[in-house]
N, C-alpha and C. Protein backbone atom coordinates (compact mmCIF):
# COMPACT_ATOMS: atom_id res chain seq x y z
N UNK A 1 47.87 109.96 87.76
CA UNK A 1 48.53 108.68 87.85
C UNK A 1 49.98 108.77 87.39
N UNK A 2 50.06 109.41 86.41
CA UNK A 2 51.47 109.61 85.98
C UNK A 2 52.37 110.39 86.81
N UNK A 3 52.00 111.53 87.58
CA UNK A 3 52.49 112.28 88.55
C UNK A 3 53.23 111.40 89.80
N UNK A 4 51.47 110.57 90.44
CA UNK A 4 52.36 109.15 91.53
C UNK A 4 53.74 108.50 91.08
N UNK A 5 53.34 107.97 90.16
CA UNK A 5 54.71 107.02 89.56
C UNK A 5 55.80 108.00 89.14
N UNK A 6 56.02 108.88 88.87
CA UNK A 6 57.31 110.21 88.62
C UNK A 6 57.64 110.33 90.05
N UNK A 7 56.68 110.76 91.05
CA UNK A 7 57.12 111.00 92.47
C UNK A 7 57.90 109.70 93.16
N UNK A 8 57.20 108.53 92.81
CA UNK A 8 57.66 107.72 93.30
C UNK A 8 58.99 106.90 92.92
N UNK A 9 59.10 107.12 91.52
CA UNK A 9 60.53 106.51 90.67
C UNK A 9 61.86 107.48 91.48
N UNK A 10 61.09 108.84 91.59
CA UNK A 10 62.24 110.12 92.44
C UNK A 10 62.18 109.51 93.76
N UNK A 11 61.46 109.43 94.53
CA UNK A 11 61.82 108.82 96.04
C UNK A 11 62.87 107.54 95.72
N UNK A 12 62.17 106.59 95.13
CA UNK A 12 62.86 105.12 94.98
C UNK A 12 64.48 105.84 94.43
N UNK A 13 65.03 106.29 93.69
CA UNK A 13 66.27 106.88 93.10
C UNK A 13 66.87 107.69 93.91
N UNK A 14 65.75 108.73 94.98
CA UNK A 14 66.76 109.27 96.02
C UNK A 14 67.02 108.53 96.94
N UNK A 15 66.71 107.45 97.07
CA UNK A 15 66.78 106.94 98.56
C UNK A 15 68.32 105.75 98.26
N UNK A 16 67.93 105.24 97.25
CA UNK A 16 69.37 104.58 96.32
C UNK A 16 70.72 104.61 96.34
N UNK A 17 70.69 106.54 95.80
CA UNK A 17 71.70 107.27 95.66
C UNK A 17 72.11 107.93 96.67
N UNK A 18 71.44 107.95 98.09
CA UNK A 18 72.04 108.30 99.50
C UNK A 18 73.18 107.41 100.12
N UNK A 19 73.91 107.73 100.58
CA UNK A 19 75.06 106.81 101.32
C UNK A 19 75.14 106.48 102.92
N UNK A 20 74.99 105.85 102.97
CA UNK A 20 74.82 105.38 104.49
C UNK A 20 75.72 106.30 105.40
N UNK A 21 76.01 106.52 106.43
CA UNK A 21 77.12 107.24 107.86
C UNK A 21 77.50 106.28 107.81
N UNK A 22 78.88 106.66 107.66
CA UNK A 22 80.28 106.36 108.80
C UNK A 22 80.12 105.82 109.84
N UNK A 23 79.98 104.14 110.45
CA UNK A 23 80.22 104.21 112.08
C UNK A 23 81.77 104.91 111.81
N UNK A 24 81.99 105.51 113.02
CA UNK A 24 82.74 105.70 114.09
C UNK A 24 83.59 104.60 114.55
N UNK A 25 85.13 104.65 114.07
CA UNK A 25 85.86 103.87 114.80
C UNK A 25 86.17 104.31 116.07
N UNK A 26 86.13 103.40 116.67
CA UNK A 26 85.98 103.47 118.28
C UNK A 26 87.86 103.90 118.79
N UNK A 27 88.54 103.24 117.97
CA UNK A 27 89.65 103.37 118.60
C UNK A 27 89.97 104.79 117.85
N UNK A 28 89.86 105.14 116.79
CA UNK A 28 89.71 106.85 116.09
C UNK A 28 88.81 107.94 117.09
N UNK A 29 87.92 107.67 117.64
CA UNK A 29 86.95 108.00 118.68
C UNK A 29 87.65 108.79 120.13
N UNK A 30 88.56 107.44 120.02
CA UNK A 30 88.80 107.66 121.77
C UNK A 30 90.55 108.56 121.66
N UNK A 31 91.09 108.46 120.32
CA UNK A 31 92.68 109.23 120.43
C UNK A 31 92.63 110.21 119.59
N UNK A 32 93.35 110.81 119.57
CA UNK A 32 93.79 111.75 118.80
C UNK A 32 94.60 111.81 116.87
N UNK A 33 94.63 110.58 117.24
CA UNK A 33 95.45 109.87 115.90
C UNK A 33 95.08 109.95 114.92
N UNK A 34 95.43 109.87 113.99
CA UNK A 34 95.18 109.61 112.58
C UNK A 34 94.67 108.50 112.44
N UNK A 35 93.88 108.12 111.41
CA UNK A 35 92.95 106.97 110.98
C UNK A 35 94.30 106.00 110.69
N UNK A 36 95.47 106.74 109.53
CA UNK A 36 96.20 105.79 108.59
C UNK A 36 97.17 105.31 109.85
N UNK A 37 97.44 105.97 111.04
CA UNK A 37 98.48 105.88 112.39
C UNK A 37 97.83 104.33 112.68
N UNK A 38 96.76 104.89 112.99
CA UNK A 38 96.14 103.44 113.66
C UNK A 38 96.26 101.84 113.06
N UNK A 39 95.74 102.21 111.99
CA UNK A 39 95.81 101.23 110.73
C UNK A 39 97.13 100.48 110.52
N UNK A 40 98.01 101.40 110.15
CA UNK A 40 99.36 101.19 110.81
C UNK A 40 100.00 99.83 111.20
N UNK A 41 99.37 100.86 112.37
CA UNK A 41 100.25 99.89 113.92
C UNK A 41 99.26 98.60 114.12
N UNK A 42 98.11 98.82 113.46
CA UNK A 42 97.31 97.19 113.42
C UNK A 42 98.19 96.02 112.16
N UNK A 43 98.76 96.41 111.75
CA UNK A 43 99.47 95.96 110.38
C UNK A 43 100.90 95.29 110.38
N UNK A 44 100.88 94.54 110.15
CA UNK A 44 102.66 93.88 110.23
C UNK A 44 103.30 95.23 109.55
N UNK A 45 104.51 95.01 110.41
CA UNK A 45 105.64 95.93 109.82
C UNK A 45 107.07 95.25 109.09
N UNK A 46 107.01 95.29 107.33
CA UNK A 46 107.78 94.31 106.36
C UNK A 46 109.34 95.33 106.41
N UNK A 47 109.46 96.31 107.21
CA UNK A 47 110.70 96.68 106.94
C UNK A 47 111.71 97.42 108.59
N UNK A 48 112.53 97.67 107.57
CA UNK A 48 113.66 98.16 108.87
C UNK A 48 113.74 99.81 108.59
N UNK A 49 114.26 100.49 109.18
CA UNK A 49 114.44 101.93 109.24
C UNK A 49 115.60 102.18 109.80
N UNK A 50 116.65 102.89 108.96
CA UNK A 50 117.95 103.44 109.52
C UNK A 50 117.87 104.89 108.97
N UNK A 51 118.88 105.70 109.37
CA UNK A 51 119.35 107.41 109.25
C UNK A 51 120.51 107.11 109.00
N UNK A 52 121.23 107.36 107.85
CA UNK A 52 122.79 107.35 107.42
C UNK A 52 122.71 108.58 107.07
N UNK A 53 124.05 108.84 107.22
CA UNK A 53 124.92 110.31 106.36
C UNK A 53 126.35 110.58 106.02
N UNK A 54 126.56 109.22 106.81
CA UNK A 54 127.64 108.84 106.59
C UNK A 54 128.28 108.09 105.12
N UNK A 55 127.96 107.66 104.06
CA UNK A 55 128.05 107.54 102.97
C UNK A 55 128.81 108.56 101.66
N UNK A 56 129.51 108.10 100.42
CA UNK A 56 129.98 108.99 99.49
C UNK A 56 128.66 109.30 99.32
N UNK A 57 128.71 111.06 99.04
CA UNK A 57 127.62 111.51 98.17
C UNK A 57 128.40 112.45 97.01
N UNK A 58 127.42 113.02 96.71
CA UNK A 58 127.65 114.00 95.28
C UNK A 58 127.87 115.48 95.89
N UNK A 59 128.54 116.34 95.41
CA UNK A 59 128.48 117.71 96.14
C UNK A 59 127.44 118.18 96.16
N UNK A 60 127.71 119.34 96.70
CA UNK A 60 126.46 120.38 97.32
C UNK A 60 125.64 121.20 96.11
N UNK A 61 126.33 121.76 95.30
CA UNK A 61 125.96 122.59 94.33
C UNK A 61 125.62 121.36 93.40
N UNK A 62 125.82 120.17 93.17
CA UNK A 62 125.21 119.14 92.39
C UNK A 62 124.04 118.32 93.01
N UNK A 63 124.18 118.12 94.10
CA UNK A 63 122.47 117.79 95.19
C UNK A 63 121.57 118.95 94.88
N UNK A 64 121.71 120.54 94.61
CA UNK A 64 121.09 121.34 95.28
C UNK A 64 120.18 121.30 93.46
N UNK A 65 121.51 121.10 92.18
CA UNK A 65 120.33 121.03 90.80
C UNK A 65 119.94 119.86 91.05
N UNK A 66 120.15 118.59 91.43
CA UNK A 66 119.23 117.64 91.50
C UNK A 66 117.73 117.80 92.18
N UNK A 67 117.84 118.59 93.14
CA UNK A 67 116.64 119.01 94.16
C UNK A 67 115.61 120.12 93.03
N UNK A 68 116.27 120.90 92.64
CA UNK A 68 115.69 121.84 91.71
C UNK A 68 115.12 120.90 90.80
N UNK A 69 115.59 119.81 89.83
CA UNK A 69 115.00 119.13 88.48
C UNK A 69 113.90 118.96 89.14
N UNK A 70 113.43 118.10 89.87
CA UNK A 70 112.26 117.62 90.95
C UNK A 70 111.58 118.31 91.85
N UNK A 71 111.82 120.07 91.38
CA UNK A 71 111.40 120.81 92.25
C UNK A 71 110.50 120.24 93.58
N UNK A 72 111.82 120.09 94.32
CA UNK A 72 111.70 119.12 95.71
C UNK A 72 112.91 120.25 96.52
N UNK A 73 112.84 121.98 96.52
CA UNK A 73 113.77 122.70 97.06
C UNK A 73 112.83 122.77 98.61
N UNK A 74 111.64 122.68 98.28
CA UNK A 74 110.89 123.39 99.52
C UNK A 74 111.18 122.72 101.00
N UNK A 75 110.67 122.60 101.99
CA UNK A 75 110.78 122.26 102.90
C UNK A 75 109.89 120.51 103.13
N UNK A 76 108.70 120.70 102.47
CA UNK A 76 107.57 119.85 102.85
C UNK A 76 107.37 118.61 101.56
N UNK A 77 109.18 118.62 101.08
CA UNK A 77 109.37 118.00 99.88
C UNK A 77 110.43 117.12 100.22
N UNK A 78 110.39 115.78 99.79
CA UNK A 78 111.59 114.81 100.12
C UNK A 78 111.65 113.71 98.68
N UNK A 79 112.77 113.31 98.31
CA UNK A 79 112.57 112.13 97.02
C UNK A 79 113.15 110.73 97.09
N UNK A 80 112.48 110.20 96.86
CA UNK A 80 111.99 108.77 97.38
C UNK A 80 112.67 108.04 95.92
N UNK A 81 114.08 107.31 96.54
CA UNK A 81 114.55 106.29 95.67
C UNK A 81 114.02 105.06 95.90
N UNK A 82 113.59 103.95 94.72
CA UNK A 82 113.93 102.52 94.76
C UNK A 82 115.44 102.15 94.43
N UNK A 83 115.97 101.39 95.37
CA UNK A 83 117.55 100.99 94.63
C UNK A 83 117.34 99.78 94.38
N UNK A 84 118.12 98.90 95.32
CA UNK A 84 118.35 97.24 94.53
C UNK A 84 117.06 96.59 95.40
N UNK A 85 117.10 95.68 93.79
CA UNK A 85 116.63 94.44 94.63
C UNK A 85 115.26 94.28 93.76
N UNK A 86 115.12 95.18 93.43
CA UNK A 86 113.45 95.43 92.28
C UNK A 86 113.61 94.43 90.82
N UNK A 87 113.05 94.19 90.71
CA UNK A 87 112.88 93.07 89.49
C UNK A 87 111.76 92.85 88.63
N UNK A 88 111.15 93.76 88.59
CA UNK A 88 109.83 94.08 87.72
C UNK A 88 108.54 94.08 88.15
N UNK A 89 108.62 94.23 90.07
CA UNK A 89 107.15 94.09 90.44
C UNK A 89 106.81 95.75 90.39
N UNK A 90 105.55 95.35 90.12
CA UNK A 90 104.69 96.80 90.55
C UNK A 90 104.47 97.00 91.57
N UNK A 91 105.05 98.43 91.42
CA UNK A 91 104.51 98.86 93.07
C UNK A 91 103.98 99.90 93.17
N UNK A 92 103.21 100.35 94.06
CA UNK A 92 101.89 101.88 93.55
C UNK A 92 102.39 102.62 95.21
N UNK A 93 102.66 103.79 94.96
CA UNK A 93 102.80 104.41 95.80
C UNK A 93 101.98 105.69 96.18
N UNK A 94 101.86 105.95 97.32
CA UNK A 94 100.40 106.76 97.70
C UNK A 94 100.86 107.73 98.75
N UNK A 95 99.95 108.76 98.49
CA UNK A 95 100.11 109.86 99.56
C UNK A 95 98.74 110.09 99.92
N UNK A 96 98.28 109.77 100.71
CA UNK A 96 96.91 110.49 101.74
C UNK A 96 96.26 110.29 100.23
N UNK A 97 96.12 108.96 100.24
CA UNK A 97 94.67 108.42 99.17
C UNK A 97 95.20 109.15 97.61
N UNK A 98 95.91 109.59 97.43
CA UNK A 98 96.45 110.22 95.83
C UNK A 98 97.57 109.05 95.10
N UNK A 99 97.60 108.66 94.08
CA UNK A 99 98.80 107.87 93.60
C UNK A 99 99.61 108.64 93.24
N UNK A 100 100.62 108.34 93.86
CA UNK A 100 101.79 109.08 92.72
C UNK A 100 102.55 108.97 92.15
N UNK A 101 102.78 106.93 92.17
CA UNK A 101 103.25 106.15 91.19
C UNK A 101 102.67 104.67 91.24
N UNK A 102 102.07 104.20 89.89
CA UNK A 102 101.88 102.82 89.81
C UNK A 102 102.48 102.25 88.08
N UNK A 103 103.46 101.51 88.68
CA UNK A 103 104.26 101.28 87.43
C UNK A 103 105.71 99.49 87.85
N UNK A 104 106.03 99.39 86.97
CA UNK A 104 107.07 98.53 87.51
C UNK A 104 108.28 98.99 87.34
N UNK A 105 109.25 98.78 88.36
CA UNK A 105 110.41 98.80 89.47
C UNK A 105 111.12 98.25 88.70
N UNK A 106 112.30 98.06 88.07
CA UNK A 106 113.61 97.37 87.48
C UNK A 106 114.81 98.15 88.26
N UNK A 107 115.76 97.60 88.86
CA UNK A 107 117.08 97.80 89.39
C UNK A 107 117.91 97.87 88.18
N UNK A 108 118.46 98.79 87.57
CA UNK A 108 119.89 98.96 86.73
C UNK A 108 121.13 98.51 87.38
N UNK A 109 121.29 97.34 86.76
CA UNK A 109 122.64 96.80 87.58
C UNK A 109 123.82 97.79 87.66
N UNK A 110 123.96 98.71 86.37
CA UNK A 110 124.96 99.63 86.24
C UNK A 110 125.16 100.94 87.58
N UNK A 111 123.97 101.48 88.00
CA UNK A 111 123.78 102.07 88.61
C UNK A 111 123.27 101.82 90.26
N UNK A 112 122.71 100.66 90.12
CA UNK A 112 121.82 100.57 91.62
C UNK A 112 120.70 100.97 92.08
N UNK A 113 120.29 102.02 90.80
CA UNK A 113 118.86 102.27 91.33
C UNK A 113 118.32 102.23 90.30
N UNK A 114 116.59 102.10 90.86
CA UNK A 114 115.80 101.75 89.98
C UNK A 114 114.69 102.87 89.71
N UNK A 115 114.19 103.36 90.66
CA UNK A 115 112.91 104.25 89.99
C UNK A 115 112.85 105.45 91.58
N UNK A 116 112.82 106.55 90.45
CA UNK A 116 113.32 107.92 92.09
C UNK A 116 111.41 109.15 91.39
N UNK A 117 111.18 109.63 93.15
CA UNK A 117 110.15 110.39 92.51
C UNK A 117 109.75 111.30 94.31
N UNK A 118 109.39 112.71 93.27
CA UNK A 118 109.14 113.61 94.60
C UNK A 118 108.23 112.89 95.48
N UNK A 119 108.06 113.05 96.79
CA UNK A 119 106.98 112.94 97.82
C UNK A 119 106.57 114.08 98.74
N UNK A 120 105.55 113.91 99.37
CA UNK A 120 105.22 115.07 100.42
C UNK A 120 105.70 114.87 101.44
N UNK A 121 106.44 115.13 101.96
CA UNK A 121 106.83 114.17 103.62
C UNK A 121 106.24 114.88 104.81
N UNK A 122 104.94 115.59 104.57
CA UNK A 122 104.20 115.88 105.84
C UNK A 122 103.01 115.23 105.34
N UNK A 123 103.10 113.86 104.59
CA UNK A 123 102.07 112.82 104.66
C UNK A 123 103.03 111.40 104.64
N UNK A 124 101.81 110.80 105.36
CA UNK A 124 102.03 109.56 105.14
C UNK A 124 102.07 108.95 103.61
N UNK A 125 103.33 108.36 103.36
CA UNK A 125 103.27 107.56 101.76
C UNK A 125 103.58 106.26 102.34
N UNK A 126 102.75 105.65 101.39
CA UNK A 126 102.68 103.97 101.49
C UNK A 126 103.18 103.62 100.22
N UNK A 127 104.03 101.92 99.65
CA UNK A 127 104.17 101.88 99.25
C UNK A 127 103.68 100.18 99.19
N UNK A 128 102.82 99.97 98.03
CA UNK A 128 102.58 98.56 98.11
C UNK A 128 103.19 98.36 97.17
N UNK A 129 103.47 96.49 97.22
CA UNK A 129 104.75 95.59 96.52
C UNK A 129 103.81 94.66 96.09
N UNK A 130 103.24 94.92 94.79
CA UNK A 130 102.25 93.48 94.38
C UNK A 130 102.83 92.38 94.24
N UNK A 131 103.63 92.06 94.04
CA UNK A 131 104.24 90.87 94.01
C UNK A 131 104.00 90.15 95.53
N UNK A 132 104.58 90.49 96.26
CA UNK A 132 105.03 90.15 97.96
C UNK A 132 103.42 90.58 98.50
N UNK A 133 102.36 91.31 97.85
CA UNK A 133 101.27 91.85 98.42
C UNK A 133 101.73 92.41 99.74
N UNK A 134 102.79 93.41 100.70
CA UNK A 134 103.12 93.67 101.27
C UNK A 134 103.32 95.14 101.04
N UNK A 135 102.93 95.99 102.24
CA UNK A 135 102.85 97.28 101.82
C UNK A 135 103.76 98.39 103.52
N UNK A 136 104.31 98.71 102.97
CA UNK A 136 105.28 99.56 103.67
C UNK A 136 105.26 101.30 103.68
N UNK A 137 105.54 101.58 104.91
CA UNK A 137 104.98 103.21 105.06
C UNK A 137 106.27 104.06 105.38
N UNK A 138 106.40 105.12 105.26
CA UNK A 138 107.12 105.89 105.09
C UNK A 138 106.64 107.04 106.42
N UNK A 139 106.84 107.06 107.02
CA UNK A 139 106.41 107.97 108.31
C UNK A 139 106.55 109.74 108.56
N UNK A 140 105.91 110.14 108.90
CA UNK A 140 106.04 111.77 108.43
C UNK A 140 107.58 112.16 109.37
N UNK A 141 107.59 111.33 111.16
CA UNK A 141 108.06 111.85 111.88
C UNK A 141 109.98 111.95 110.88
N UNK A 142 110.36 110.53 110.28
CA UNK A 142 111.74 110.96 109.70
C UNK A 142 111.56 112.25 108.37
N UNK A 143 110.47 111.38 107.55
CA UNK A 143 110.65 111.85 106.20
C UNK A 143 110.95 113.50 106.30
N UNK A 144 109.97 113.99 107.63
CA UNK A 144 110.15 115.73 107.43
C UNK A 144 111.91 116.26 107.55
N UNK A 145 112.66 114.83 108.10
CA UNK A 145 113.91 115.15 108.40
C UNK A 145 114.91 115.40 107.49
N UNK A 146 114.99 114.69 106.70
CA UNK A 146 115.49 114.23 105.61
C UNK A 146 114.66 114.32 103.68
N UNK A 147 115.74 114.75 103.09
CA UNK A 147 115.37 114.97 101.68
C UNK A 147 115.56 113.65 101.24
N UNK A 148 116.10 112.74 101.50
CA UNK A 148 116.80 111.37 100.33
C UNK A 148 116.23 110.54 101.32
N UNK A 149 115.31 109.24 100.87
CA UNK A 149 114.61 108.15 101.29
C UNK A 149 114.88 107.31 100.28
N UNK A 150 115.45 105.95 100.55
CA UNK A 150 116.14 105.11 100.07
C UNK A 150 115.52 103.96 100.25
N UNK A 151 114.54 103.42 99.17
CA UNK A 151 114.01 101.75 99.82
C UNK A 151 114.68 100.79 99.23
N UNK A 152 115.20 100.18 99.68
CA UNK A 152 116.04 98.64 99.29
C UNK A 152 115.08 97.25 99.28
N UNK A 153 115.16 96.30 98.72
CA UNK A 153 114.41 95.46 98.64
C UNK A 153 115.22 93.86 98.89
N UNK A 154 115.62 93.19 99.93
CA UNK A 154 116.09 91.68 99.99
C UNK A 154 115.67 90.54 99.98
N UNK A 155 115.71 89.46 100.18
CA UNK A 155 115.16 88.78 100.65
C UNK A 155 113.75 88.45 101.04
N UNK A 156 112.77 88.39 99.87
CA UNK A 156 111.37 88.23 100.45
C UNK A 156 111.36 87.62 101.38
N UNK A 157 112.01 86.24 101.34
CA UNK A 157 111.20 85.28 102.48
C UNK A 157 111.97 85.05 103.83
N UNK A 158 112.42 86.51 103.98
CA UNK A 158 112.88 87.03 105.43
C UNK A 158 111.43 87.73 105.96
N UNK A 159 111.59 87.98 107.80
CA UNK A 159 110.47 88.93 108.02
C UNK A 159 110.42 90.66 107.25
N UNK A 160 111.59 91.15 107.49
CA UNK A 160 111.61 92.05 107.09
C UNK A 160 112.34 92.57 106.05
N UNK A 161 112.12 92.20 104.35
CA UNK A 161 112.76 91.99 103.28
C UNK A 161 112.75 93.18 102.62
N UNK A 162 112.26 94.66 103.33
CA UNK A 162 112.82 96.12 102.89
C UNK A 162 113.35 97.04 103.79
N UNK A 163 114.52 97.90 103.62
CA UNK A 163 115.33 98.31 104.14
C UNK A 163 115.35 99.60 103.84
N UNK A 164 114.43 101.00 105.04
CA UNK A 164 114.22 102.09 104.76
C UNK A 164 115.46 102.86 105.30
N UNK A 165 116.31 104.29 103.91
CA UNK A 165 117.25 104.80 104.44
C UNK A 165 116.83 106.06 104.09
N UNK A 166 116.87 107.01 105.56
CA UNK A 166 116.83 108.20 105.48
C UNK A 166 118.04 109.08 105.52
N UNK A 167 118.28 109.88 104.54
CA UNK A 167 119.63 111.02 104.58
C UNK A 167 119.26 112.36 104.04
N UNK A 168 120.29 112.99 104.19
CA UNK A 168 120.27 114.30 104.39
C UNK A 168 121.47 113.99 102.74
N UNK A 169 122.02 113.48 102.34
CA UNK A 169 123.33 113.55 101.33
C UNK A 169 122.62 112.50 100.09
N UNK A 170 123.08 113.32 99.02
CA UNK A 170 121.92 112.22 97.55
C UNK A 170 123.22 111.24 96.95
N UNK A 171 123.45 110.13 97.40
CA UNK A 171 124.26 108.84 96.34
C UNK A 171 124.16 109.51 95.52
N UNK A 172 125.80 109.19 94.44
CA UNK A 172 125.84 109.02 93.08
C UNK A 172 125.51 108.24 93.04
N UNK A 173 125.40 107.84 91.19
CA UNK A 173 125.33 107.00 90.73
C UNK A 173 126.34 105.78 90.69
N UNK A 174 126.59 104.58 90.75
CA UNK A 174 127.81 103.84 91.16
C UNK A 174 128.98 104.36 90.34
């Protein structure tokens, strides 16, 4: 009798601790895409995207120790500024399901920027804005282009109240 009820507490506990399958997204099914691609493009898009290089930057041999502090020399490495416009919301930023920052954002009026940090740029990084609950992506196709990604923040209660800048040249400080 004691044996039944042991066997049976183990069935009842394995059957518990099993996890159901995955349906199959149908639209993941039928392309080639990425799950987060798809997701995506089902998703309002809260920002703009430009390529500058045209801007003052800092010299070469002073970009190249900045790249080194952040050992961000490699290829499959890019660093991701907040500048203006941040005002103490949290924002958690993600690479392919990993955090790699959740903290709050302050803009230094002195300087213009607020919070800088390596990324992978042969992943997708997202960046959600708890405040605005609005979450913005960073796309592999520029980021692999460019070392310096620049998010700006305006106008919430515009459609598109962040302003993505990709460059090849790292701003001073003002």
């Amino acid at each position: 009798m004691k044996y039944s009820k042991l066997i049976f507490i183990t069935c009842v506990l394995g059957m518990v601790s099993c996890k159901t399958a995955k349906k199959k997204n149908i639209d993941t099914a039928t392309t080639n895409e990425k799950p987060e691609l798809i997701k995506k493009e089902k998703e309002a898009i809260f920002y703009t995207e430009q390529i500058r290089n045209d801007f003052r930057a800092v010299s070469a041999s002073t970009q190249q120790k900045f790249l080194e502090m952040y050992d961000a020399t490699a290829k499959e490495y890019s660093i991701l500024f907040f500048t203006q416009g941040f005002t103490g919301e949290e924002m958690v930023v993600k690479n392919n399901n990993s955090t790699l920052y959740k903290g709050m954002v302050f803009t230094e009026k002195s300087t213009g920027l607020a919070k800088n940090m390596r990324i992978v740029n042969t992943e997708i990084t997202s960046i959600y804005d708890k405040a605005t609950q609005k979450t913005i992506y960073i796309n592999t196709d520029k980021a692999t282009k460019h070392k310096f990604i620049y998010v700006m923040k305006g106008d919430i209660n515009t459609e598109k109240p962040y302003k993505i800048t990709f460059s090849n040249k790292l701003r001073p400080e003002k």
